[in-house]
N, C-alpha and C. Protein backbone atom coordinates (compact mmCIF):
# COMPACT_ATOMS: atom_id res chain seq x y z
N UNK A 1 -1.17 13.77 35.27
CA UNK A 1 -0.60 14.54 36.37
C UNK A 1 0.49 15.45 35.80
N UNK A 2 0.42 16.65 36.35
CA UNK A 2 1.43 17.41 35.37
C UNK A 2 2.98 17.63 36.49
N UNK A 3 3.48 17.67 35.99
CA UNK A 3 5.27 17.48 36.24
C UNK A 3 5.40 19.01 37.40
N UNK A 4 4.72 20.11 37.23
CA UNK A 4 4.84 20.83 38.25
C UNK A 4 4.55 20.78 39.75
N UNK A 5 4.13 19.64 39.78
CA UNK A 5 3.61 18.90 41.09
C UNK A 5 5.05 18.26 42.17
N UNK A 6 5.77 17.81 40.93
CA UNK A 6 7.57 17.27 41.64
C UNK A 6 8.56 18.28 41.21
N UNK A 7 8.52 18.85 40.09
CA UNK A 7 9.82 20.57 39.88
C UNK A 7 8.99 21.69 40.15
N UNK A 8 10.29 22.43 40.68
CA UNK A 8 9.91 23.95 40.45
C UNK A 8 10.17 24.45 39.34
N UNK A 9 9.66 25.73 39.24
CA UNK A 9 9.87 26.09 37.79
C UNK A 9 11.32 26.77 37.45
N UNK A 10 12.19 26.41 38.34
CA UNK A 10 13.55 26.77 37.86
C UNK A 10 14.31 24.90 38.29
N UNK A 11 13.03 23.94 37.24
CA UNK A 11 13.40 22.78 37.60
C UNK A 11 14.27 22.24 38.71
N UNK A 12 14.06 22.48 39.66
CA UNK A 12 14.88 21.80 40.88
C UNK A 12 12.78 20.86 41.71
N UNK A 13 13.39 19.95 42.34
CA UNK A 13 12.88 18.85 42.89
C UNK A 13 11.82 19.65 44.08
N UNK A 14 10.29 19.44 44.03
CA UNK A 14 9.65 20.37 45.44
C UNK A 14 9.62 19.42 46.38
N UNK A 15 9.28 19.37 47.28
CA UNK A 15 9.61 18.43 48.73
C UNK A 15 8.77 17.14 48.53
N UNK A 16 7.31 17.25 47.50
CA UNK A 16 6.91 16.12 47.00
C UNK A 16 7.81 15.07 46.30
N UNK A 17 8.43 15.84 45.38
CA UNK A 17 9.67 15.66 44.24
C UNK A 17 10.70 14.83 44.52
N UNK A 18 11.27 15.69 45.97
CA UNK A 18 12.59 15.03 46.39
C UNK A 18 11.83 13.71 47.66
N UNK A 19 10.62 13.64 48.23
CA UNK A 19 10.23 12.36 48.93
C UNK A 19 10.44 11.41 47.47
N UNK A 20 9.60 11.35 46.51
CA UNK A 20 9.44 10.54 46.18
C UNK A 20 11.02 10.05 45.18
N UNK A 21 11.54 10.97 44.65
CA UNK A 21 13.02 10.59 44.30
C UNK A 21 13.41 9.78 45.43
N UNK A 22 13.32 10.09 46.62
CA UNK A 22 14.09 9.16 47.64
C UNK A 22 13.63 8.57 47.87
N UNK A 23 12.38 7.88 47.99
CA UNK A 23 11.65 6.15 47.95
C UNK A 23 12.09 5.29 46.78
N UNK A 24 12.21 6.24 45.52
CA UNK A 24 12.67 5.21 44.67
C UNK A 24 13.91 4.84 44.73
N UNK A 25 15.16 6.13 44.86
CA UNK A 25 16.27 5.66 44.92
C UNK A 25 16.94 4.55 46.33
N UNK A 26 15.98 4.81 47.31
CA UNK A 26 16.15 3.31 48.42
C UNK A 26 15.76 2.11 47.51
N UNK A 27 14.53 1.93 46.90
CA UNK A 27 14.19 0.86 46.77
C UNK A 27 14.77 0.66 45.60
N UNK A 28 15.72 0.98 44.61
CA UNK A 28 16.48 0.83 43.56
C UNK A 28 17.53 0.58 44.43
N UNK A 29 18.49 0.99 45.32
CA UNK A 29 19.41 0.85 46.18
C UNK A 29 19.14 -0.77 46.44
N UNK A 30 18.09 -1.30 47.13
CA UNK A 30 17.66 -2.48 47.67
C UNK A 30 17.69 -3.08 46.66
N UNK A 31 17.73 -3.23 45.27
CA UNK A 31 17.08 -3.81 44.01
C UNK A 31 18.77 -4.19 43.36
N UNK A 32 19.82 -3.15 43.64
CA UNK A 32 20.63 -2.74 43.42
C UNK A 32 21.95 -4.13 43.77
N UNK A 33 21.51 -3.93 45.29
CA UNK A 33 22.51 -4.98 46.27
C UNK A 33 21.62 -6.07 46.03
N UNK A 34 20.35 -6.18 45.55
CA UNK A 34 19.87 -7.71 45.64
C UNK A 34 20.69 -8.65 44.22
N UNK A 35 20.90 -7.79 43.10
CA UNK A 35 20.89 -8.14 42.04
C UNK A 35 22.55 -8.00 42.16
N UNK A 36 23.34 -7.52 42.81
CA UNK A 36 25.11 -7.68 43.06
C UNK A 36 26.34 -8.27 43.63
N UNK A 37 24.70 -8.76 44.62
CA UNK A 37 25.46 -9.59 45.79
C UNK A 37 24.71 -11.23 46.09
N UNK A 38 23.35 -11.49 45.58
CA UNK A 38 23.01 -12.27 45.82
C UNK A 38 23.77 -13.47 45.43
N UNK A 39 23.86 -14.59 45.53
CA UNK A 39 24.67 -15.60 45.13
C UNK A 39 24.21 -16.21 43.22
N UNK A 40 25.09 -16.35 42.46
CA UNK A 40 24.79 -16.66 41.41
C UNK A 40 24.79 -18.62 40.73
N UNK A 41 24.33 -19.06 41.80
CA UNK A 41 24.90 -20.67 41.27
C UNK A 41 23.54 -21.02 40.47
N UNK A 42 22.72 -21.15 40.42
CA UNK A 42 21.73 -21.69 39.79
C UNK A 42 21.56 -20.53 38.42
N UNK A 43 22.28 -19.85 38.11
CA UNK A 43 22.21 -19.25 36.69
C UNK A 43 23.13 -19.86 35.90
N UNK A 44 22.68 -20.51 34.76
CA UNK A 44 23.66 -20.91 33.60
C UNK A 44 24.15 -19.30 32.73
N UNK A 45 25.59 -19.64 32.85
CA UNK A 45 26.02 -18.59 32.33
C UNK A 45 26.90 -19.04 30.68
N UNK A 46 27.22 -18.09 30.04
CA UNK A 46 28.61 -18.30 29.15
C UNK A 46 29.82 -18.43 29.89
N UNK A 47 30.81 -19.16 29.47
CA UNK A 47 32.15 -18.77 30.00
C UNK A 47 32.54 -18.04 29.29
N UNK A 48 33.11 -17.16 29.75
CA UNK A 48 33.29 -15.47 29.03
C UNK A 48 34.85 -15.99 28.92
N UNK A 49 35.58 -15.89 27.38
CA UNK A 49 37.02 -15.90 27.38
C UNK A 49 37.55 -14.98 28.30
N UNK A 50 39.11 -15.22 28.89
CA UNK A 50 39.58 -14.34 29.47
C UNK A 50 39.22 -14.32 31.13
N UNK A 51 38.40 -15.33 31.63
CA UNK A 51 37.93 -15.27 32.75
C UNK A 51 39.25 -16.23 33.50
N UNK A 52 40.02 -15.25 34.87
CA UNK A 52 40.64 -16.12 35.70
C UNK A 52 40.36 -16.50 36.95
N UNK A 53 40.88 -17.63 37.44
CA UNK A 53 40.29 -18.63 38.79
C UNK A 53 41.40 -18.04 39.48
N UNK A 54 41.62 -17.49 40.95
CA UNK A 54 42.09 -18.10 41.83
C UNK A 54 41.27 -18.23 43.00
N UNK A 55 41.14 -19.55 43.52
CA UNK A 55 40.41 -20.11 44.12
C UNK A 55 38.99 -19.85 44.29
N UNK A 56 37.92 -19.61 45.10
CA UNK A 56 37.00 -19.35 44.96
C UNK A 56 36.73 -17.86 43.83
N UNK A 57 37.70 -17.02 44.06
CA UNK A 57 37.85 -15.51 43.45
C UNK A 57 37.86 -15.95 42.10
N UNK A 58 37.06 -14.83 41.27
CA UNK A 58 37.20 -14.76 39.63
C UNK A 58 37.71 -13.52 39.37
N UNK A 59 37.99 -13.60 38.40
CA UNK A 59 38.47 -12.35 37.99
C UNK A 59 38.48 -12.01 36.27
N UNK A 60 37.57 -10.96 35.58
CA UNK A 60 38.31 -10.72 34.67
C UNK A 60 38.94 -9.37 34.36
N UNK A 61 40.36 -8.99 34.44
CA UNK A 61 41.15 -8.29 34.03
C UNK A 61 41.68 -7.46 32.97
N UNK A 62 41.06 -7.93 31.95
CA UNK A 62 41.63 -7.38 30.45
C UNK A 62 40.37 -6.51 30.44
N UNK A 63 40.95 -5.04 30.07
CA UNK A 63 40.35 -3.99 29.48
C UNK A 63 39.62 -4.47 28.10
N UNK A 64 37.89 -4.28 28.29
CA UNK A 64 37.68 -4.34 26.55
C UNK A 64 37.58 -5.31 26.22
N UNK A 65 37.17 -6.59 27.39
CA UNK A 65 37.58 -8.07 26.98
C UNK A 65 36.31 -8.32 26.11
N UNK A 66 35.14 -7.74 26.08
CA UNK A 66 34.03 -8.15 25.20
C UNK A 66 34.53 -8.19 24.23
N UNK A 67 35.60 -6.77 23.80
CA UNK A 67 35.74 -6.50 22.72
C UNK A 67 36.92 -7.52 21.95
N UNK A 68 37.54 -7.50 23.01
CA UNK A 68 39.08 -8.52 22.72
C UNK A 68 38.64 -9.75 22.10
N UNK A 69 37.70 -10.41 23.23
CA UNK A 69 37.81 -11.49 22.54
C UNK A 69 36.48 -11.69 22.24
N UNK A 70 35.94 -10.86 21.21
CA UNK A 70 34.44 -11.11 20.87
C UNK A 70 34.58 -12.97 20.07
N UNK A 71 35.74 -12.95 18.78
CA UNK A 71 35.62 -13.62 17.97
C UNK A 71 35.91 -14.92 18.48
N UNK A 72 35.57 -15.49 20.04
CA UNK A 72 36.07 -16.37 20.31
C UNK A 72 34.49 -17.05 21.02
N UNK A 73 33.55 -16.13 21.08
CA UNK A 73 32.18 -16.53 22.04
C UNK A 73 31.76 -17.30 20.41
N UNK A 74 31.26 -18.72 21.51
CA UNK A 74 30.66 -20.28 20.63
C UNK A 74 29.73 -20.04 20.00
N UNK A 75 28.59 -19.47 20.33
CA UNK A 75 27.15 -19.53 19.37
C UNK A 75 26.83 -17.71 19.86
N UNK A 76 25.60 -17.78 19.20
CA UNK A 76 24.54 -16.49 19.40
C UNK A 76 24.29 -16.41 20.91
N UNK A 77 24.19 -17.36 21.75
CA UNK A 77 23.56 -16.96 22.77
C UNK A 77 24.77 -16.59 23.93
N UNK A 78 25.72 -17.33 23.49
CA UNK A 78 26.60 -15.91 24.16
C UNK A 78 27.27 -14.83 23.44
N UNK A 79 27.17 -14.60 22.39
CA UNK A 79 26.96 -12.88 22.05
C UNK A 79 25.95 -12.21 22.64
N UNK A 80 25.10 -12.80 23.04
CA UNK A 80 23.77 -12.36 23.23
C UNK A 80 23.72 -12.03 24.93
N UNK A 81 24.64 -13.17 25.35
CA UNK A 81 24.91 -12.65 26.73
C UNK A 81 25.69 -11.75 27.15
N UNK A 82 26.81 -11.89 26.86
CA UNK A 82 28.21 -10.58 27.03
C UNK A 82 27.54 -9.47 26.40
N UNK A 83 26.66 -9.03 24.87
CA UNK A 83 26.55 -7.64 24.76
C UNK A 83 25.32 -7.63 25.82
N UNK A 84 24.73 -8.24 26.39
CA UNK A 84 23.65 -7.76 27.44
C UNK A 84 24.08 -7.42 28.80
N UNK A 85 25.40 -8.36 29.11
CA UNK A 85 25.70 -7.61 30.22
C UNK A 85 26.59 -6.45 31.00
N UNK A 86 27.07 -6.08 29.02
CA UNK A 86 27.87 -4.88 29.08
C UNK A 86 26.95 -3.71 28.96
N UNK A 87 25.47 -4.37 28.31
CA UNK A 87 24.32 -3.45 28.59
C UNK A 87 23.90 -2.64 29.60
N UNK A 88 23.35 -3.98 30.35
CA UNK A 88 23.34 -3.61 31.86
C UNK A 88 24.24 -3.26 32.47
N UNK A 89 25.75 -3.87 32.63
CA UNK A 89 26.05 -2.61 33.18
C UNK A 89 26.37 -1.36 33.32
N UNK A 90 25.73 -0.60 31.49
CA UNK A 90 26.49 0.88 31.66
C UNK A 90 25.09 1.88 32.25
N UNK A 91 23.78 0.62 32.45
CA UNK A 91 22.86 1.09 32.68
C UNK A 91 22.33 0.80 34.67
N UNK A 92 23.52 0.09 34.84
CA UNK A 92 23.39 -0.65 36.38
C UNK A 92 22.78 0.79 37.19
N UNK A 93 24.63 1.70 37.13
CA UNK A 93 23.99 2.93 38.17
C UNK A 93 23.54 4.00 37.78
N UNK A 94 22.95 3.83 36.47
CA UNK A 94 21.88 5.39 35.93
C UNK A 94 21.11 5.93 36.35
N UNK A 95 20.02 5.13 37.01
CA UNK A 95 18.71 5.31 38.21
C UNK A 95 19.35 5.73 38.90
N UNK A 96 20.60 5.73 40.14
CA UNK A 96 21.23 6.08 41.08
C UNK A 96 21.72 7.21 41.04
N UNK A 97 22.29 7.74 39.97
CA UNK A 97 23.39 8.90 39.72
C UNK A 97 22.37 9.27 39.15
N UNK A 98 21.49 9.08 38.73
CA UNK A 98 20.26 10.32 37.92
C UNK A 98 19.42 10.94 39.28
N UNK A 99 19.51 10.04 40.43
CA UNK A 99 18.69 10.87 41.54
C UNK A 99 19.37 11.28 42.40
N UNK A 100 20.83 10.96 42.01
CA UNK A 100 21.68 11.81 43.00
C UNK A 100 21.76 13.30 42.46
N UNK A 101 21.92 13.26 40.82
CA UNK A 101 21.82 14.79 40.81
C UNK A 101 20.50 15.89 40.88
N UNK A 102 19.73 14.93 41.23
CA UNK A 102 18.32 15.86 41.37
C UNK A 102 18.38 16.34 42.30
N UNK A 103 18.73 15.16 43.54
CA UNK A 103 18.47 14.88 45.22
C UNK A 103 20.04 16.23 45.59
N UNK A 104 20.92 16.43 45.19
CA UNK A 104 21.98 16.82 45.29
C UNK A 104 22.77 18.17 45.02
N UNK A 105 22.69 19.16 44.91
CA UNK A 105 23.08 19.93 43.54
C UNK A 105 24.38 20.03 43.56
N UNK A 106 25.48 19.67 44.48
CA UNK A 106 26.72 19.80 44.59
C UNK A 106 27.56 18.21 43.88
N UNK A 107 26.86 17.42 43.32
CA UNK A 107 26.80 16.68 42.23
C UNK A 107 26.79 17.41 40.94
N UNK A 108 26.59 18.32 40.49
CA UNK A 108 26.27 18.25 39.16
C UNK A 108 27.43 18.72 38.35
N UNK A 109 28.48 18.02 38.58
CA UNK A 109 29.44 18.75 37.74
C UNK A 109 29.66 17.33 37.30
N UNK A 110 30.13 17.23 35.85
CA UNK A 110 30.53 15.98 35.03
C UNK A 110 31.96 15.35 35.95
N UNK A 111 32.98 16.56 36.52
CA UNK A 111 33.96 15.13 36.81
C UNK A 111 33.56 14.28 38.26
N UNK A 112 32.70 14.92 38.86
CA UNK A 112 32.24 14.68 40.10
C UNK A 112 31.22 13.69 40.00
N UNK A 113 30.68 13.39 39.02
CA UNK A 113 29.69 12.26 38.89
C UNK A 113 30.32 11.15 38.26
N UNK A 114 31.35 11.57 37.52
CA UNK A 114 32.04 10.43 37.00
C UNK A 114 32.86 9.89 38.31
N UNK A 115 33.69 10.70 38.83
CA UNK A 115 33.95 9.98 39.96
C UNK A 115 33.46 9.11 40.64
N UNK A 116 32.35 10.03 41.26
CA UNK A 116 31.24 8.63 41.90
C UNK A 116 30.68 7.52 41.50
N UNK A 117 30.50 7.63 40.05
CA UNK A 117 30.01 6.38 39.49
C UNK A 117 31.19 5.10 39.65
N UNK A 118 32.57 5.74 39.33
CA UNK A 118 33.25 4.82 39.57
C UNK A 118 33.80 4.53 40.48
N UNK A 119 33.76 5.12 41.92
CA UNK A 119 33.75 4.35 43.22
C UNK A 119 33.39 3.76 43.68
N UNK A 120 31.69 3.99 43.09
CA UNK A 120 30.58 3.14 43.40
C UNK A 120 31.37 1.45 42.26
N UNK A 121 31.60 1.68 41.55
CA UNK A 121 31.15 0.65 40.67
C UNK A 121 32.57 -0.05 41.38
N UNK A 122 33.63 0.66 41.52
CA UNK A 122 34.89 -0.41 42.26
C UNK A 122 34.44 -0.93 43.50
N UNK A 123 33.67 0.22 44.38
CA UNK A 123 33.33 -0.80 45.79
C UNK A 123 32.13 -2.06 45.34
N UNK A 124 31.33 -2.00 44.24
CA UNK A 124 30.61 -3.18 44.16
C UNK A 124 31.37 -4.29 44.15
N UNK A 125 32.57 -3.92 42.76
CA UNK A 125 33.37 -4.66 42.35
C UNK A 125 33.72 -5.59 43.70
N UNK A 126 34.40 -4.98 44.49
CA UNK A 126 35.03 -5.05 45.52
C UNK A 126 34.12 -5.86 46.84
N UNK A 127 33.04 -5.19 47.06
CA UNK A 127 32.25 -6.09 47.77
C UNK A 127 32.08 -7.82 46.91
N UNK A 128 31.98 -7.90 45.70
CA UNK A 128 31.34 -8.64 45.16
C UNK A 128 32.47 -9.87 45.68
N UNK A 129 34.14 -9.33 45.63
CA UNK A 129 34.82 -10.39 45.89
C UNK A 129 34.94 -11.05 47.48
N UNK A 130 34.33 -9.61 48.56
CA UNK A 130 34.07 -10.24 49.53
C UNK A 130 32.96 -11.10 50.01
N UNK A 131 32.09 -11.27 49.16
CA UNK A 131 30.88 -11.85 49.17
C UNK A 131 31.25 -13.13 48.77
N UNK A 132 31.84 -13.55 47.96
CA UNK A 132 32.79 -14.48 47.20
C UNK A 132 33.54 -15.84 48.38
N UNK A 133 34.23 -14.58 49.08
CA UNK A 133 35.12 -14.86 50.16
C UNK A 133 33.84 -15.36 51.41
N UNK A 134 33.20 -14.86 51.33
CA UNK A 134 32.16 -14.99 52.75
C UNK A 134 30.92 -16.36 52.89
N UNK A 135 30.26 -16.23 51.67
CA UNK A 135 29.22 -16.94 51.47
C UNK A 135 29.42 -17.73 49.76
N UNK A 136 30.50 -17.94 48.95
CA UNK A 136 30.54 -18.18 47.76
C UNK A 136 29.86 -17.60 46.89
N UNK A 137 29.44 -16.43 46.32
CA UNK A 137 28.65 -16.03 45.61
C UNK A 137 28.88 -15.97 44.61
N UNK A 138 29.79 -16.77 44.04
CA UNK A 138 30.04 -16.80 42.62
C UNK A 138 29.82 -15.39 41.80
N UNK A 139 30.57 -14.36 42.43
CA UNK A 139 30.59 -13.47 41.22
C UNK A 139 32.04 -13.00 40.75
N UNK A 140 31.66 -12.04 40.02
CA UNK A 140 33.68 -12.10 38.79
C UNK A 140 33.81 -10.88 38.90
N UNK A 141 34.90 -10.28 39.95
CA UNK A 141 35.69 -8.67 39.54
C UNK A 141 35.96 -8.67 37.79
N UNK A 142 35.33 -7.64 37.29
CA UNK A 142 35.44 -7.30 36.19
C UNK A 142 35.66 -5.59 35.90
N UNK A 143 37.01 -5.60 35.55
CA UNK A 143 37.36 -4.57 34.92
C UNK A 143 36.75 -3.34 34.00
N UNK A 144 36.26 -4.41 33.10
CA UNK A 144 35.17 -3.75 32.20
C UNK A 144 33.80 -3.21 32.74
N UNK A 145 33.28 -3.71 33.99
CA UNK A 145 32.15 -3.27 34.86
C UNK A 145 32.62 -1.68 35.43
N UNK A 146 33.92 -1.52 35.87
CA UNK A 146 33.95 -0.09 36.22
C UNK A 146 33.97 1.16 35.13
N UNK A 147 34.49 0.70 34.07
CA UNK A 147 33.99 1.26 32.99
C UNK A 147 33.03 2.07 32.35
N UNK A 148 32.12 0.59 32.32
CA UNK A 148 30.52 0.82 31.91
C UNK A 148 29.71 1.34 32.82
N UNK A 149 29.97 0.74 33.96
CA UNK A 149 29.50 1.85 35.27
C UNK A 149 29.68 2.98 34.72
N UNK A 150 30.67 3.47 34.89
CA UNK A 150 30.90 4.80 35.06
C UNK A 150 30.28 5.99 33.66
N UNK A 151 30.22 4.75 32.47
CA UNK A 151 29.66 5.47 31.15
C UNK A 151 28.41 5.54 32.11
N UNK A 152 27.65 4.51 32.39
CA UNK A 152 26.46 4.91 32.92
C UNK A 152 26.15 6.22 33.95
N UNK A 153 27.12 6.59 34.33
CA UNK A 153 27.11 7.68 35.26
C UNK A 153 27.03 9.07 34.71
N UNK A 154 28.43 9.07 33.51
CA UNK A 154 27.87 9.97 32.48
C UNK A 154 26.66 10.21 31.84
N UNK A 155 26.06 9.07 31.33
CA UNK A 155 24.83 8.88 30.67
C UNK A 155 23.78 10.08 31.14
N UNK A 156 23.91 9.30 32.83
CA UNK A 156 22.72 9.72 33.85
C UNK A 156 22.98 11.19 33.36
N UNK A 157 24.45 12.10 33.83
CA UNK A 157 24.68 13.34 34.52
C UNK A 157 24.08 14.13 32.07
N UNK A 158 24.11 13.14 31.33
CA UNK A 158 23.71 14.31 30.38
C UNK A 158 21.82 14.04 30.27
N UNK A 159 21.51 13.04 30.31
CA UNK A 159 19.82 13.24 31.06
C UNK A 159 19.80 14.10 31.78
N UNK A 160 19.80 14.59 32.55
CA UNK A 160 19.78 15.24 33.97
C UNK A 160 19.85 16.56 32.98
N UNK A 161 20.86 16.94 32.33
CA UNK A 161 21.30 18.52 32.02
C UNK A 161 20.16 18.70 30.52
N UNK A 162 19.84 17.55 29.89
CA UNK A 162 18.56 17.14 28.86
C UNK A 162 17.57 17.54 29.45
N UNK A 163 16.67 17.42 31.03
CA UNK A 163 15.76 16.97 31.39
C UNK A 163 15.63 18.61 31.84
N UNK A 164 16.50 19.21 32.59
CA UNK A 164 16.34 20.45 33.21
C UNK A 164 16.96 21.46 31.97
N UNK A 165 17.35 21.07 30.87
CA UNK A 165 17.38 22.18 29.86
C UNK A 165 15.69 22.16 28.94
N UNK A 166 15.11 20.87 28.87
CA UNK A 166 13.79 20.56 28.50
C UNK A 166 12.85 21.54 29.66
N UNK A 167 13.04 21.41 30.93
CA UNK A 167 11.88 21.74 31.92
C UNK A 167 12.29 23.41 31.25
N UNK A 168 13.61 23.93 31.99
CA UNK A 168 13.28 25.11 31.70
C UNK A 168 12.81 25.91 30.27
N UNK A 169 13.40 25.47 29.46
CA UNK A 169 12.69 25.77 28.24
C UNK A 169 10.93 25.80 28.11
N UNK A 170 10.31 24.66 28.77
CA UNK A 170 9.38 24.10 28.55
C UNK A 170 8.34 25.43 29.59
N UNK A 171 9.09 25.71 30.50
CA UNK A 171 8.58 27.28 31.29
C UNK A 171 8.71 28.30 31.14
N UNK A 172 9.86 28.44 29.99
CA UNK A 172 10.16 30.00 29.12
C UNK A 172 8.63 29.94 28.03
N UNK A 173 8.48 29.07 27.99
CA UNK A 173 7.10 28.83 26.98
C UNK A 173 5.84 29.09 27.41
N UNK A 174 5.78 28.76 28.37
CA UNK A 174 4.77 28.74 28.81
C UNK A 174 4.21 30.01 29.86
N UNK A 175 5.39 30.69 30.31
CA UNK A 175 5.06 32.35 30.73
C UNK A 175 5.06 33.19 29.73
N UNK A 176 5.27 32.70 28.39
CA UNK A 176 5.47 34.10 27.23
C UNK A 176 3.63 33.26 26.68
């Protein structure tokens, strides 16, 4: 199937383009809150150094704590966990902020997506502790999550300027 079917040729999204960007970005949305908010008790985790209790609420606070206290995680498999979930999260809202700037064009400026990535990523934060508060969901405000969020947001917004400097190029080619 060729790609002129969802861009125009001054790469922007055709009404096929932007339906189906927006089925995925709902059902990534849905995929999104299932995987942020659902309750976490039956996952064995690492105890991540640096992690604080008050009462049901977790919290970790220290900027960089992967990094801080790498030399303190017990075996391989939690190295293996902390760099995976600093993975995921610089990759959490990439799908999201990559179809906001398709779906959007008043998005596409770098400080404006960085912004959003990290509002988004504080209100997760933020829901996550009311979820905490509501139903126990065992999850941990983490500092370092708004962060990586937000790299992920960047990420998305230089794909995006990759993808539509590729299309148009790819149509300067193809009319000469």
């Amino acid at each position: 199937m060729s790609y002129e079917i969802f861009f125009t040729q001054k790469a922007e999204l055709t009404s096929l383009g932007k339906k189906v960007c927006w089925c995925f970005s709902l059902l990534y949305l849905i995929f999104l809150m299932a995987i942020c908010f659902a309750p976490q008790h039956g996952i064995t985790r690492v105890e991540t150094p640096g992690i604080q209790h008050f009462g049901r609420l977790v919290f970790l606070l220290h900027p960089f704590n992967s990094l801080i206290h790498f030399h303190q995680l017990a075996d391989w498999q939690a190295v293996i966990w902390v760099l995976g979930q600093n993975i995921v999260n610089i990759f959490l809202l990439f799908p999201l902020m990559l179809a906001g700037l398709f779906l959007f064009p008043r998005l596409r400026r770098r400080k404006l997506i960085l912004l959003l990535s990290f509002a988004v990523s504080l209100a997760i934060e933020c829901l996550q502790l009311l979820a905490d508060l509501l139903y126990d969901a065992n999850r941990v405000f983490e500092l370092d999550d708004l962060w990586t969020n937000t790299l992920g947001g960047l990420l998305a917004w230089l794909a995006y300027r990759f993808i539509i400097k590729y299309s148009l190029n790819k149509n300067k080619k193809s009319l000469s």
